[in-house]
PDB file of N, CA and C in Angstrom:
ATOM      1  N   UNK A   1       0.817  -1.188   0.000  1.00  0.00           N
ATOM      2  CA  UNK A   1       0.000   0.000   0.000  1.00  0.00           C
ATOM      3  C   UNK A   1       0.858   1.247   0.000  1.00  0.00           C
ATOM      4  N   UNK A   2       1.705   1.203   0.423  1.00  0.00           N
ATOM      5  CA  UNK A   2       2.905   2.604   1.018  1.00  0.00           C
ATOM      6  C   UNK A   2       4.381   2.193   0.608  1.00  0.00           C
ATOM      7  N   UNK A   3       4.803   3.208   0.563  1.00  0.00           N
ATOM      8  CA  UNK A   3       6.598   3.066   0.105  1.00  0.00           C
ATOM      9  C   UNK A   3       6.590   4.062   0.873  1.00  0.00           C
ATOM     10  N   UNK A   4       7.655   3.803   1.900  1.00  0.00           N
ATOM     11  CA  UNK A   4       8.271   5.421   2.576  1.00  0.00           C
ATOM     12  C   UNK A   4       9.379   5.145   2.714  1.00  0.00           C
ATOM     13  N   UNK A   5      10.394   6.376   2.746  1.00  0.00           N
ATOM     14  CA  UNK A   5      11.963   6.315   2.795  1.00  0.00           C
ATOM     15  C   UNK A   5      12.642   7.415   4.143  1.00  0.00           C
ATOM     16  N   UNK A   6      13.115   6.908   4.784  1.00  0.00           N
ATOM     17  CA  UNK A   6      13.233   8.307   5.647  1.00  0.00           C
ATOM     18  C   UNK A   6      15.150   8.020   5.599  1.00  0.00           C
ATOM     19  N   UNK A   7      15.311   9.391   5.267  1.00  0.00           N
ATOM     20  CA  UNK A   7      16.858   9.624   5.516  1.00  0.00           C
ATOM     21  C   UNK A   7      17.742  10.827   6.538  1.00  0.00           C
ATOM     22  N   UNK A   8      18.787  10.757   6.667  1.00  0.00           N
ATOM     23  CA  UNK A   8      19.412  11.370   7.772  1.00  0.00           C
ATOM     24  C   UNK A   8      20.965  12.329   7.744  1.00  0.00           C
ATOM     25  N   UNK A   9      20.637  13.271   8.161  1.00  0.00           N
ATOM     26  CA  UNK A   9      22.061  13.642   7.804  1.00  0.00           C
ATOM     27  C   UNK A   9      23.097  14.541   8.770  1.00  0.00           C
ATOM     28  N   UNK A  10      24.119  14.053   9.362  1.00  0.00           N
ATOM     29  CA  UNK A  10      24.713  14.865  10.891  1.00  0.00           C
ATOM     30  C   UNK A  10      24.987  15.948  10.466  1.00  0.00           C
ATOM     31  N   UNK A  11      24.083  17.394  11.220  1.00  0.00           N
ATOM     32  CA  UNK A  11      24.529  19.128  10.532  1.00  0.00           C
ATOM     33  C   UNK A  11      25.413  19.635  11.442  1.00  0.00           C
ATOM     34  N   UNK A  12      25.884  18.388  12.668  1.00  0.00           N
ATOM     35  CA  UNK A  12      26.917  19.245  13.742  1.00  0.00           C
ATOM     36  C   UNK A  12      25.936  19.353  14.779  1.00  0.00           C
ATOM     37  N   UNK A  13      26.408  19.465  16.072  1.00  0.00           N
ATOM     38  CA  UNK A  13      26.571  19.968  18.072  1.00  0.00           C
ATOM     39  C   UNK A  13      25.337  18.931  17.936  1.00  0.00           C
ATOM     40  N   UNK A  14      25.194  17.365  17.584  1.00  0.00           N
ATOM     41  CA  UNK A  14      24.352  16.563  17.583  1.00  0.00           C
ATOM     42  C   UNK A  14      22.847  16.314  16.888  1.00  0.00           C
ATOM     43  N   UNK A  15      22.885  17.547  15.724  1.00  0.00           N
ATOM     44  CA  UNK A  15      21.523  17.657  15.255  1.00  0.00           C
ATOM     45  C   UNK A  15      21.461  16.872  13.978  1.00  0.00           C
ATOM     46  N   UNK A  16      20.497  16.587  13.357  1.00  0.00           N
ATOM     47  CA  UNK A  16      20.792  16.156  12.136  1.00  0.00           C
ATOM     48  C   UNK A  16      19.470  16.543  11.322  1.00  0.00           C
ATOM     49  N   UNK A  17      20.142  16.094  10.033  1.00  0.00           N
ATOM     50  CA  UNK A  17      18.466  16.306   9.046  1.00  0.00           C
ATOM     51  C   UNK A  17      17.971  15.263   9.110  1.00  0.00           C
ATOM     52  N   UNK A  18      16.262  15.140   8.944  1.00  0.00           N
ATOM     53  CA  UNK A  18      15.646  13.976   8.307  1.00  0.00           C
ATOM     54  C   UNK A  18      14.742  14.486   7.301  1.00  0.00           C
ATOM     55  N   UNK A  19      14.588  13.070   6.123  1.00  0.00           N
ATOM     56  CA  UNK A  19      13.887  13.623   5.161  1.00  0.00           C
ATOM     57  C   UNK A  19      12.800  12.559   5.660  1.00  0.00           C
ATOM     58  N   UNK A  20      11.354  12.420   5.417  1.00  0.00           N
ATOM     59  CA  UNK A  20      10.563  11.604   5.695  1.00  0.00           C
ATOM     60  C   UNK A  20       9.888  11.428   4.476  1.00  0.00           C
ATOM     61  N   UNK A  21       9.548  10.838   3.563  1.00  0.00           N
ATOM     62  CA  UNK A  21       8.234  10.099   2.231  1.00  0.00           C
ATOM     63  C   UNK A  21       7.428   9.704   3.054  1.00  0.00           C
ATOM     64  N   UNK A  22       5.920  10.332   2.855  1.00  0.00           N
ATOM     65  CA  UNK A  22       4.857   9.977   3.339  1.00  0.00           C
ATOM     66  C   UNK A  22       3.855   9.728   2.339  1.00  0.00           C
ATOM     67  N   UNK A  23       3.335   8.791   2.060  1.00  0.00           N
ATOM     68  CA  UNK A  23       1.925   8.711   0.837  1.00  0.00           C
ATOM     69  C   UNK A  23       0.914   8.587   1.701  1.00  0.00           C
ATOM     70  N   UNK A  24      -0.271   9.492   1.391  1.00  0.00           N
ATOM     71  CA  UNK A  24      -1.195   9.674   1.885  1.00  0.00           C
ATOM     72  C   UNK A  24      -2.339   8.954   1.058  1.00  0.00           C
ATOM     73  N   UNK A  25      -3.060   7.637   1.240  1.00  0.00           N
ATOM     74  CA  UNK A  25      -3.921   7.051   0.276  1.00  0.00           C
ATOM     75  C   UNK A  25      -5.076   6.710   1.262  1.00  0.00           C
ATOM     76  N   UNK A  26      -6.191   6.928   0.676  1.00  0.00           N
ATOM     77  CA  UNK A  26      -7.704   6.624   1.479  1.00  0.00           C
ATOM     78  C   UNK A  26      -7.693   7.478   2.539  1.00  0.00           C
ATOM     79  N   UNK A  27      -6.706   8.401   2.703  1.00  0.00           N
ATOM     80  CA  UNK A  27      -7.285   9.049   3.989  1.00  0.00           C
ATOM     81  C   UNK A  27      -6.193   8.897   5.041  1.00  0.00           C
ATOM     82  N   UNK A  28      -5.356   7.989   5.020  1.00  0.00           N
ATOM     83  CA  UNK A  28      -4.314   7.267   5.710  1.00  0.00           C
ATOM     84  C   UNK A  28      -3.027   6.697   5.449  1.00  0.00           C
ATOM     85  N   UNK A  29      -1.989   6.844   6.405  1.00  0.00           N
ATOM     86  CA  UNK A  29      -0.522   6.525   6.010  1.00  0.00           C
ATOM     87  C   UNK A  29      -0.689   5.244   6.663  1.00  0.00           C
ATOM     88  N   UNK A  30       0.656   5.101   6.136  1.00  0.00           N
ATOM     89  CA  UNK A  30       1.307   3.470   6.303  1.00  0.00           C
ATOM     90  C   UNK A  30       0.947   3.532   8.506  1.00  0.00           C
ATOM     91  N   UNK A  31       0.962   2.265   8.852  1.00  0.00           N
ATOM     92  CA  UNK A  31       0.768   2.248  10.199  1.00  0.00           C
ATOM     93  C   UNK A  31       1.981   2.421  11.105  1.00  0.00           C
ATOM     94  N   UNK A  32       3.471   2.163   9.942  1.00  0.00           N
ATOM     95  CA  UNK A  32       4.580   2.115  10.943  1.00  0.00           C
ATOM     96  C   UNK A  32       5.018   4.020  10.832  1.00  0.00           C
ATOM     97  N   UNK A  33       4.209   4.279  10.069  1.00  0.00           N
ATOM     98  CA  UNK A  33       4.831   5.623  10.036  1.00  0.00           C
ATOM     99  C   UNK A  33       3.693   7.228  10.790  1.00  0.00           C
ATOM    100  N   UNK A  34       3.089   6.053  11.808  1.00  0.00           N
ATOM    101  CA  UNK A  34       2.172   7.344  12.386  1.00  0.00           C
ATOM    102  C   UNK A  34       2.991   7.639  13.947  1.00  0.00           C
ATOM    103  N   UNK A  35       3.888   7.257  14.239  1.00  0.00           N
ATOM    104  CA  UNK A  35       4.706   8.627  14.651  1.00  0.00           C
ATOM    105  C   UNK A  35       6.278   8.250  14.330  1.00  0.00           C
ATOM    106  N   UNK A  36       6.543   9.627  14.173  1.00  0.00           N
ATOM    107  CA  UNK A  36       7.966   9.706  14.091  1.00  0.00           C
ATOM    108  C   UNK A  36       8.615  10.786  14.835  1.00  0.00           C
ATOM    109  N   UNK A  37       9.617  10.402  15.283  1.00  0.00           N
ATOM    110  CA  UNK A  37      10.593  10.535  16.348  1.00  0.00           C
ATOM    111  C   UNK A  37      11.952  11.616  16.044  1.00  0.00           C
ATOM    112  N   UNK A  38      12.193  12.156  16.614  1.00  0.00           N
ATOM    113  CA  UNK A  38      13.158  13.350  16.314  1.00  0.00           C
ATOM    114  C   UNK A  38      13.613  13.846  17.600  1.00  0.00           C
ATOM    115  N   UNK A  39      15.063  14.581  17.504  1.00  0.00           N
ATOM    116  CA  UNK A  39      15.138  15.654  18.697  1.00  0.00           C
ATOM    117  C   UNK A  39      14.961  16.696  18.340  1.00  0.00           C
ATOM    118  N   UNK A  40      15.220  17.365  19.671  1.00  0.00           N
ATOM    119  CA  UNK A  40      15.264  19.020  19.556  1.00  0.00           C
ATOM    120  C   UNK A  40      16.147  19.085  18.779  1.00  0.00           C
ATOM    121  N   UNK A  41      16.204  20.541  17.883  1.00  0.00           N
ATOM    122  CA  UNK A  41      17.157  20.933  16.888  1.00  0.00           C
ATOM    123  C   UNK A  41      17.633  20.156  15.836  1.00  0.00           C
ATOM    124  N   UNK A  42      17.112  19.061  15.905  1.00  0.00           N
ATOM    125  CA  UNK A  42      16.847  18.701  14.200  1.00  0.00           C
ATOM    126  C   UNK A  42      15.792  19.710  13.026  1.00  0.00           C
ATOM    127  N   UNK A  43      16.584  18.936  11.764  1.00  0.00           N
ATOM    128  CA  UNK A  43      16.273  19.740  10.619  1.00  0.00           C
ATOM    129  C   UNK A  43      15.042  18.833  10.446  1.00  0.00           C
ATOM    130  N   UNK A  44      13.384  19.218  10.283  1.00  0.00           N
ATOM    131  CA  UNK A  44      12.916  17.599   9.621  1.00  0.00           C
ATOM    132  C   UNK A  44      12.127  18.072   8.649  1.00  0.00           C
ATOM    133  N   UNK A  45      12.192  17.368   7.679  1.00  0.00           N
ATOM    134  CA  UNK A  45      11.597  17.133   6.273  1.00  0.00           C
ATOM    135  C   UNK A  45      10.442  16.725   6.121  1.00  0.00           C
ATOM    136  N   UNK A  46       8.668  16.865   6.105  1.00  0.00           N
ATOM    137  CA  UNK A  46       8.048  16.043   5.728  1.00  0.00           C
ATOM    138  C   UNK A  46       7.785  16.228   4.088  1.00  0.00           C
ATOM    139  N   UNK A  47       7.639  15.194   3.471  1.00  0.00           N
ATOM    140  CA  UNK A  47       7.168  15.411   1.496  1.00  0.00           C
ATOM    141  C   UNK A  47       6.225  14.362   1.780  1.00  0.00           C
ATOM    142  N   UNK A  48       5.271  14.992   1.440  1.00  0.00           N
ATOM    143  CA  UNK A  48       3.894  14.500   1.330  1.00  0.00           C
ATOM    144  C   UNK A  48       3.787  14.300   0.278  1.00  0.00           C
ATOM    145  N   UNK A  49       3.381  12.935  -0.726  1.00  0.00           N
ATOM    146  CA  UNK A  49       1.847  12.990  -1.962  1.00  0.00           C
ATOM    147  C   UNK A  49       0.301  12.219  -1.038  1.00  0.00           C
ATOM    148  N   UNK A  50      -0.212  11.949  -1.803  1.00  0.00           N
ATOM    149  CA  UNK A  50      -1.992  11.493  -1.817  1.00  0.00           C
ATOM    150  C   UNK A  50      -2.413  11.301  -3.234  1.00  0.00           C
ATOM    151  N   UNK A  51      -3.631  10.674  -3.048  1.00  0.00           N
ATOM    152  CA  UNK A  51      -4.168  10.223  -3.821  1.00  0.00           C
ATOM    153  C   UNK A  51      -6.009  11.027  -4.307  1.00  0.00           C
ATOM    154  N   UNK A  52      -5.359  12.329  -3.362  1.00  0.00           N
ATOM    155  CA  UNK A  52      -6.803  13.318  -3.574  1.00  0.00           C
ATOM    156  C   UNK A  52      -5.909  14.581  -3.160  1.00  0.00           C
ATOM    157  N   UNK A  53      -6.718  15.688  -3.306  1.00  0.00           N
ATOM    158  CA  UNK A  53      -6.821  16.672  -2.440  1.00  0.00           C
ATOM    159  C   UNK A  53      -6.753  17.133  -0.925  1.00  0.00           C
ATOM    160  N   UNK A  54      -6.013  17.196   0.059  1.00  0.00           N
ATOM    161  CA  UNK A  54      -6.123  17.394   1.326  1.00  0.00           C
ATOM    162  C   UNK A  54      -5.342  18.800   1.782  1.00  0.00           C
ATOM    163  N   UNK A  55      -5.880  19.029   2.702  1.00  0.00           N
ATOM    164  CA  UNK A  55      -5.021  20.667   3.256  1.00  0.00           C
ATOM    165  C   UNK A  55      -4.573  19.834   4.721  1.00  0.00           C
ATOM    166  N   UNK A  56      -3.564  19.854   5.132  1.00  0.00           N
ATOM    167  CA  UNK A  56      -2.583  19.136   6.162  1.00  0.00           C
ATOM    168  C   UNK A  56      -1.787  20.324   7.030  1.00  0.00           C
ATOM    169  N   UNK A  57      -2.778  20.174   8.763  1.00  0.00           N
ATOM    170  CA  UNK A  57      -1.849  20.896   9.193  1.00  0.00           C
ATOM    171  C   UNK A  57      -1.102  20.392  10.679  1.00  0.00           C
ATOM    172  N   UNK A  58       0.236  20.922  10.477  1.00  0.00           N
ATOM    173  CA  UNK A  58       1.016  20.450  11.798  1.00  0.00           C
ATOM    174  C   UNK A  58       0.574  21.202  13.303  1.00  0.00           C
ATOM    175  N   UNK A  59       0.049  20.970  13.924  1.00  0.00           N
ATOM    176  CA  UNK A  59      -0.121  21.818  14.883  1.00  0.00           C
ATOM    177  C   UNK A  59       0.793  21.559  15.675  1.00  0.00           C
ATOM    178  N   UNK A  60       1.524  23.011  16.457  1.00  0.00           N
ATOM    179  CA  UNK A  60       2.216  23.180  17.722  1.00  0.00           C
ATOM    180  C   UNK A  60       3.207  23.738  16.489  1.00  0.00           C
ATOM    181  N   UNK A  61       3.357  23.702  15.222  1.00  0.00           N
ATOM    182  CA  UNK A  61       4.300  24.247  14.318  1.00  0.00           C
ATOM    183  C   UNK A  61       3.743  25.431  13.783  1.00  0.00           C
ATOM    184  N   UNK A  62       2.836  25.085  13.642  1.00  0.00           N
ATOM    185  CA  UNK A  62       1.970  26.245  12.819  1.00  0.00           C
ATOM    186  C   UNK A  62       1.454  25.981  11.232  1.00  0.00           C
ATOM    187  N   UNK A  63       2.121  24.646  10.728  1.00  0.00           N
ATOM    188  CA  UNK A  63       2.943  24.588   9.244  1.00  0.00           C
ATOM    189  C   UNK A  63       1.140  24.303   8.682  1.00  0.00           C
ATOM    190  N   UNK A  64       0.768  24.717   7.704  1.00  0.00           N
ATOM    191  CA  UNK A  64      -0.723  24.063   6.981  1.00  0.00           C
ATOM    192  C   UNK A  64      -0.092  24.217   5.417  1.00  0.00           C
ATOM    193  N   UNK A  65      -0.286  22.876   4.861  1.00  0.00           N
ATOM    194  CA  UNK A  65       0.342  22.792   3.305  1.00  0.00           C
ATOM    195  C   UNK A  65      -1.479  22.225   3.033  1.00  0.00           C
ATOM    196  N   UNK A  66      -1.556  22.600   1.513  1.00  0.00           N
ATOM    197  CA  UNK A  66      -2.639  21.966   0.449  1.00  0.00           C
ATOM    198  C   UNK A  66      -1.410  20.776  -0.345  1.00  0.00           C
ATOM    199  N   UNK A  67      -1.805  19.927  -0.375  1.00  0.00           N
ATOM    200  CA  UNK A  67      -1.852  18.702  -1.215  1.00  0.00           C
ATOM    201  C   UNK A  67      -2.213  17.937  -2.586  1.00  0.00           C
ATOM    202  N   UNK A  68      -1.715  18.284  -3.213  1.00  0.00           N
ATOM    203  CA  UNK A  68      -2.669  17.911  -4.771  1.00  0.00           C
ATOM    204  C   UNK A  68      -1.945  16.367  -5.373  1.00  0.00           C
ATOM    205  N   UNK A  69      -2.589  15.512  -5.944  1.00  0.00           N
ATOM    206  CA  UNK A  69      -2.090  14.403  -6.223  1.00  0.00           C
ATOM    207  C   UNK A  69      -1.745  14.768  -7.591  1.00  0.00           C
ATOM    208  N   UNK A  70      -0.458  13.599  -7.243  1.00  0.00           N
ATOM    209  CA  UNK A  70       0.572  14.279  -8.961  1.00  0.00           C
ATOM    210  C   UNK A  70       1.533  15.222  -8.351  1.00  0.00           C
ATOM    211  N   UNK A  71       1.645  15.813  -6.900  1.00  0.00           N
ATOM    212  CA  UNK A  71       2.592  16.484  -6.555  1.00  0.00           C
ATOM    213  C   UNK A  71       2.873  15.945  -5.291  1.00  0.00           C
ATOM    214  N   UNK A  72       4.645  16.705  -4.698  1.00  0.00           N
ATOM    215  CA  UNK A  72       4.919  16.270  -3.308  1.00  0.00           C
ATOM    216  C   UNK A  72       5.050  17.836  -2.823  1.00  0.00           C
ATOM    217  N   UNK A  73       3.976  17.869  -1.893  1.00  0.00           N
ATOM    218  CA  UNK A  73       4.360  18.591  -0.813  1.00  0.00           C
ATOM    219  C   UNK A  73       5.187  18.391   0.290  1.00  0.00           C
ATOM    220  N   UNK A  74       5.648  19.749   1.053  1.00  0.00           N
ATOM    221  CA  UNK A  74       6.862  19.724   1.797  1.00  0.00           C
ATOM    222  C   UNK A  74       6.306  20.601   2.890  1.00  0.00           C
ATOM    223  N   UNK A  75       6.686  20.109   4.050  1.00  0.00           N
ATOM    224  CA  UNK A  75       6.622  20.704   5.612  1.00  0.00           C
ATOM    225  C   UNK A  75       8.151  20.647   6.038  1.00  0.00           C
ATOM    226  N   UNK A  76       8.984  21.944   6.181  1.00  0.00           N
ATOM    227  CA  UNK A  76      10.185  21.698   6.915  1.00  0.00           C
ATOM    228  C   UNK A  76      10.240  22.424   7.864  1.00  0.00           C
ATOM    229  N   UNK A  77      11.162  21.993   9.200  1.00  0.00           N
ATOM    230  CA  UNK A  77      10.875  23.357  10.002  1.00  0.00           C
ATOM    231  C   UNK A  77      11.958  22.509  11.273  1.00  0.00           C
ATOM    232  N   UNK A  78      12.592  23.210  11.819  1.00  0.00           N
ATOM    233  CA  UNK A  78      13.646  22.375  12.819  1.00  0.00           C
ATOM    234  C   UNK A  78      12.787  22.813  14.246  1.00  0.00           C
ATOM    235  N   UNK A  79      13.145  21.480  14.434  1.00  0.00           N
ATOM    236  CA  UNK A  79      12.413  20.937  15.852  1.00  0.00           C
ATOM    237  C   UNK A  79      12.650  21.382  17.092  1.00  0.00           C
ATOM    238  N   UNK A  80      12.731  22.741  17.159  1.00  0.00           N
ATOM    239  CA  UNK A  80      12.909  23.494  18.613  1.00  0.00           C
ATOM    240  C   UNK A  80      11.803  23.478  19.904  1.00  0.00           C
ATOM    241  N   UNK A  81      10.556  22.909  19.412  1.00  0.00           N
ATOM    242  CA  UNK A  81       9.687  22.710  20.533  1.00  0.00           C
ATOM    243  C   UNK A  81       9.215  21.284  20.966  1.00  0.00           C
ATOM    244  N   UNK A  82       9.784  21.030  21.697  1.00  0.00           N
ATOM    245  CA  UNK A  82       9.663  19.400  22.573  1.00  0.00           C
ATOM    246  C   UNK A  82       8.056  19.110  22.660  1.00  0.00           C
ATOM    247  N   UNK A  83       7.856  17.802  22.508  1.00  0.00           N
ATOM    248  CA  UNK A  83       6.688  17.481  22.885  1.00  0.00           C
ATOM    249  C   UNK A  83       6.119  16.826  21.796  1.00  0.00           C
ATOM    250  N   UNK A  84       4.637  16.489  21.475  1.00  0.00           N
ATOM    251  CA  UNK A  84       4.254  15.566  20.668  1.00  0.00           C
ATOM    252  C   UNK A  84       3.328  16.417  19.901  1.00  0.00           C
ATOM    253  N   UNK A  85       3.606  16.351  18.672  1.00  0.00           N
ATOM    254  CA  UNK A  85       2.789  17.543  17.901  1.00  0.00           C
ATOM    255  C   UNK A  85       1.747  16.976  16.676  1.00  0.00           C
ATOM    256  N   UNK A  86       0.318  16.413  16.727  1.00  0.00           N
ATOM    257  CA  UNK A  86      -0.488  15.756  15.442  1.00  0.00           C
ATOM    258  C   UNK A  86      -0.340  16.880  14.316  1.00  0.00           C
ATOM    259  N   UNK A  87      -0.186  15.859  12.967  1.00  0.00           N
ATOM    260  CA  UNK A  87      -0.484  16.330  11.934  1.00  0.00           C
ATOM    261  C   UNK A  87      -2.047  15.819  11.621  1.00  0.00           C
ATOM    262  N   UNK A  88      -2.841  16.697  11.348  1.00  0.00           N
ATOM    263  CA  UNK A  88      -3.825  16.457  10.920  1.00  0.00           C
ATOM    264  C   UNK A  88      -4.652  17.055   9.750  1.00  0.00           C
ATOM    265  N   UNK A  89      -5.668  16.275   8.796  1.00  0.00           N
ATOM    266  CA  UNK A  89      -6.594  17.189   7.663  1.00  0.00           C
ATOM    267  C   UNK A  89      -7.315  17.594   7.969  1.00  0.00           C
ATOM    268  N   UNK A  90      -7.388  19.366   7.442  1.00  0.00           N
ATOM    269  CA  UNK A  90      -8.072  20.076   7.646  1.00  0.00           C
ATOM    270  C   UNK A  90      -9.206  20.164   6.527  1.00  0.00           C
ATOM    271  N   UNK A  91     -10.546  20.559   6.897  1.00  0.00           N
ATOM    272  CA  UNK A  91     -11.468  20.977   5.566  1.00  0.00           C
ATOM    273  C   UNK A  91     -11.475  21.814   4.911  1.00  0.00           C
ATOM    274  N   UNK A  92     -11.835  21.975   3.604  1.00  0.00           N
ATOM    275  CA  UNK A  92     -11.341  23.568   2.856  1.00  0.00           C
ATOM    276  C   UNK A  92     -12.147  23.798   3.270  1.00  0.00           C
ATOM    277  N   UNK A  93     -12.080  25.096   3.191  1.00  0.00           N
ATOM    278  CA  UNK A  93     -12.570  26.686   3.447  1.00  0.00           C
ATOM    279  C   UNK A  93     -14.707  26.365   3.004  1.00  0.00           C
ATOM    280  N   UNK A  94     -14.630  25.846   1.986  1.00  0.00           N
ATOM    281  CA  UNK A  94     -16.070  25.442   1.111  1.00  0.00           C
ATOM    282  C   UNK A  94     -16.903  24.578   1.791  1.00  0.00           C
ATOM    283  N   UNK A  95     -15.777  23.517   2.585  1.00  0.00           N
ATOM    284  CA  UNK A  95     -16.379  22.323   3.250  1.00  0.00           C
ATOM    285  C   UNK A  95     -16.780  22.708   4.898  1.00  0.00           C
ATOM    286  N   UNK A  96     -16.701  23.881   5.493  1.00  0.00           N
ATOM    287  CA  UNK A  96     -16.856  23.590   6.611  1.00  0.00           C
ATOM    288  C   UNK A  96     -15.370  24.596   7.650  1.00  0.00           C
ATOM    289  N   UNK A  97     -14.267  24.190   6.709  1.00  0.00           N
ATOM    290  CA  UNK A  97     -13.170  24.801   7.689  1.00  0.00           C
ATOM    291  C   UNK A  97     -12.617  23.752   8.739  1.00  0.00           C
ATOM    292  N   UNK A  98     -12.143  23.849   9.537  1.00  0.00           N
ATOM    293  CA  UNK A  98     -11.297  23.479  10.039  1.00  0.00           C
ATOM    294  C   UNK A  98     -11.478  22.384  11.463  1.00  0.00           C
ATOM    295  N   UNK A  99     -12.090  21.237  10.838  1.00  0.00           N
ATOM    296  CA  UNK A  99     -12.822  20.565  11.648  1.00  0.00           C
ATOM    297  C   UNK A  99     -11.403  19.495  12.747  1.00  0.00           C
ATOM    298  N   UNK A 100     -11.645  19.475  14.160  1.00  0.00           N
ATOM    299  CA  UNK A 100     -10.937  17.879  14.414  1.00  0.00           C
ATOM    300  C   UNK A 100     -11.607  16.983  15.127  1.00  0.00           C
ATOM    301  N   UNK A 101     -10.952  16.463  15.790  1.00  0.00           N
ATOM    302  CA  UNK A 101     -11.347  15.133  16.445  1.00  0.00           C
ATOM    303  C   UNK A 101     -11.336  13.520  15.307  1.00  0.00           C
ATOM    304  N   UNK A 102     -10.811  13.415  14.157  1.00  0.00           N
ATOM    305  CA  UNK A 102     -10.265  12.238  13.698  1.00  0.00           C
ATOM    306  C   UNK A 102      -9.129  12.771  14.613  1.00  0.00           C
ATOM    307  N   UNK A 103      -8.712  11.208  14.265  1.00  0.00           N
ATOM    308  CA  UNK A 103      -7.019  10.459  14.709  1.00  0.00           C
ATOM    309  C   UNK A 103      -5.979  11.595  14.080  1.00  0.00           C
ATOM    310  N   UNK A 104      -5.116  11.917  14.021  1.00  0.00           N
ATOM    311  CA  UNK A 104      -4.338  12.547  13.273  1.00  0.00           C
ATOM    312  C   UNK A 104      -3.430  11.389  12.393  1.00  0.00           C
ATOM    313  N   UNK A 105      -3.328  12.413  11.157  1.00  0.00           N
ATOM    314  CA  UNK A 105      -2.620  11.407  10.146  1.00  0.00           C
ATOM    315  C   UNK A 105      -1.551  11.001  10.616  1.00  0.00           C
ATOM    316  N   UNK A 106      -0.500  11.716  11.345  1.00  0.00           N
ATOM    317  CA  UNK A 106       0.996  11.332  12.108  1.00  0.00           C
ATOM    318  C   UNK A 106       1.580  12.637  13.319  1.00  0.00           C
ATOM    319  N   UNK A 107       1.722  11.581  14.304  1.00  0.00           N
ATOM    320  CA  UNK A 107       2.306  12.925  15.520  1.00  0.00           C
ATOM    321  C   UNK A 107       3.646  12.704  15.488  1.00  0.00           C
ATOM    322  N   UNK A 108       4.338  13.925  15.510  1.00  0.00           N
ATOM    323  CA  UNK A 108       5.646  14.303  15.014  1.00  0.00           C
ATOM    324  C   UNK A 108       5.980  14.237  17.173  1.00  0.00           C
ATOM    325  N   UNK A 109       7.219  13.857  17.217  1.00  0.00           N
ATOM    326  CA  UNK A 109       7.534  13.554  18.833  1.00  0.00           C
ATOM    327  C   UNK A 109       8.738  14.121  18.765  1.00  0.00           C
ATOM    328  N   UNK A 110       8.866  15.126  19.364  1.00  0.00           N
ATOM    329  CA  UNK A 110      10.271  16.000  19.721  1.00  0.00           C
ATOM    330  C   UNK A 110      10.771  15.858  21.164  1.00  0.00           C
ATOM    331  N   UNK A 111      12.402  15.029  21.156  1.00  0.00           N
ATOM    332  CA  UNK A 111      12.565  14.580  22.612  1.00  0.00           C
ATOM    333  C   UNK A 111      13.670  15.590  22.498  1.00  0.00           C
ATOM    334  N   UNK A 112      14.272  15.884  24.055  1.00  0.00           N
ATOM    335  CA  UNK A 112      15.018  17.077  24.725  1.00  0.00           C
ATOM    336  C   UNK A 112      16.827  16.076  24.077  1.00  0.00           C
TER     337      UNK A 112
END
């Protein structure tokens, strides 16, 4: 159902990059990839595709990307705030706005 690739790279004083591949199909990612793990002051990468339309936002980051299939979207942003942060889909603007309470697609976990 999913192909994901996550890679890594040391930027120095213990931080590193990660890149993460996420495919978003039916609504849902792969199961090993609903959380992922990072420290503080890492670089992290998410590239999103799907298989529809979705607006995706990180909360505790601030980050909200639109999604179009046939493209990879990108969330980057270094991990200065500890703690466990859901990514979740938001409704467009037409549908309602900005509904939660589903599961979140993946919680991003920032350890000290």
């Amino acid at each position: 159902m999913l192909a994901w690739t996550t890679s890594a790279t040391i930027i120095g004083a213990g931080a590193e990059e990660f890149t993460f591949d996420l495919h978003i199909e039916r609504g849902r990612v792969s199961e090993n990839m609903s959380v992922i793990r990072v420290k503080q002051g890492d670089i992290v990468r998410l590239q999103w595709s799907t298989d529809r339309s979705i607006i995706l936002h990180l909360h505790g980051y601030d980050i909200e990307r639109k999604i179009e299939p046939g493209a990879i979207g990108v969330m980057e942003f270094t991990a200065h705030a500890t703690g466990r942060f859901p990514v979740e889909v938001h409704g467009s603007p037409e549908a309602g706005g900005h509904p939660h309470g589903d599961a979140p697609l993946v919680r991003i976990e920032v350890y000290p």
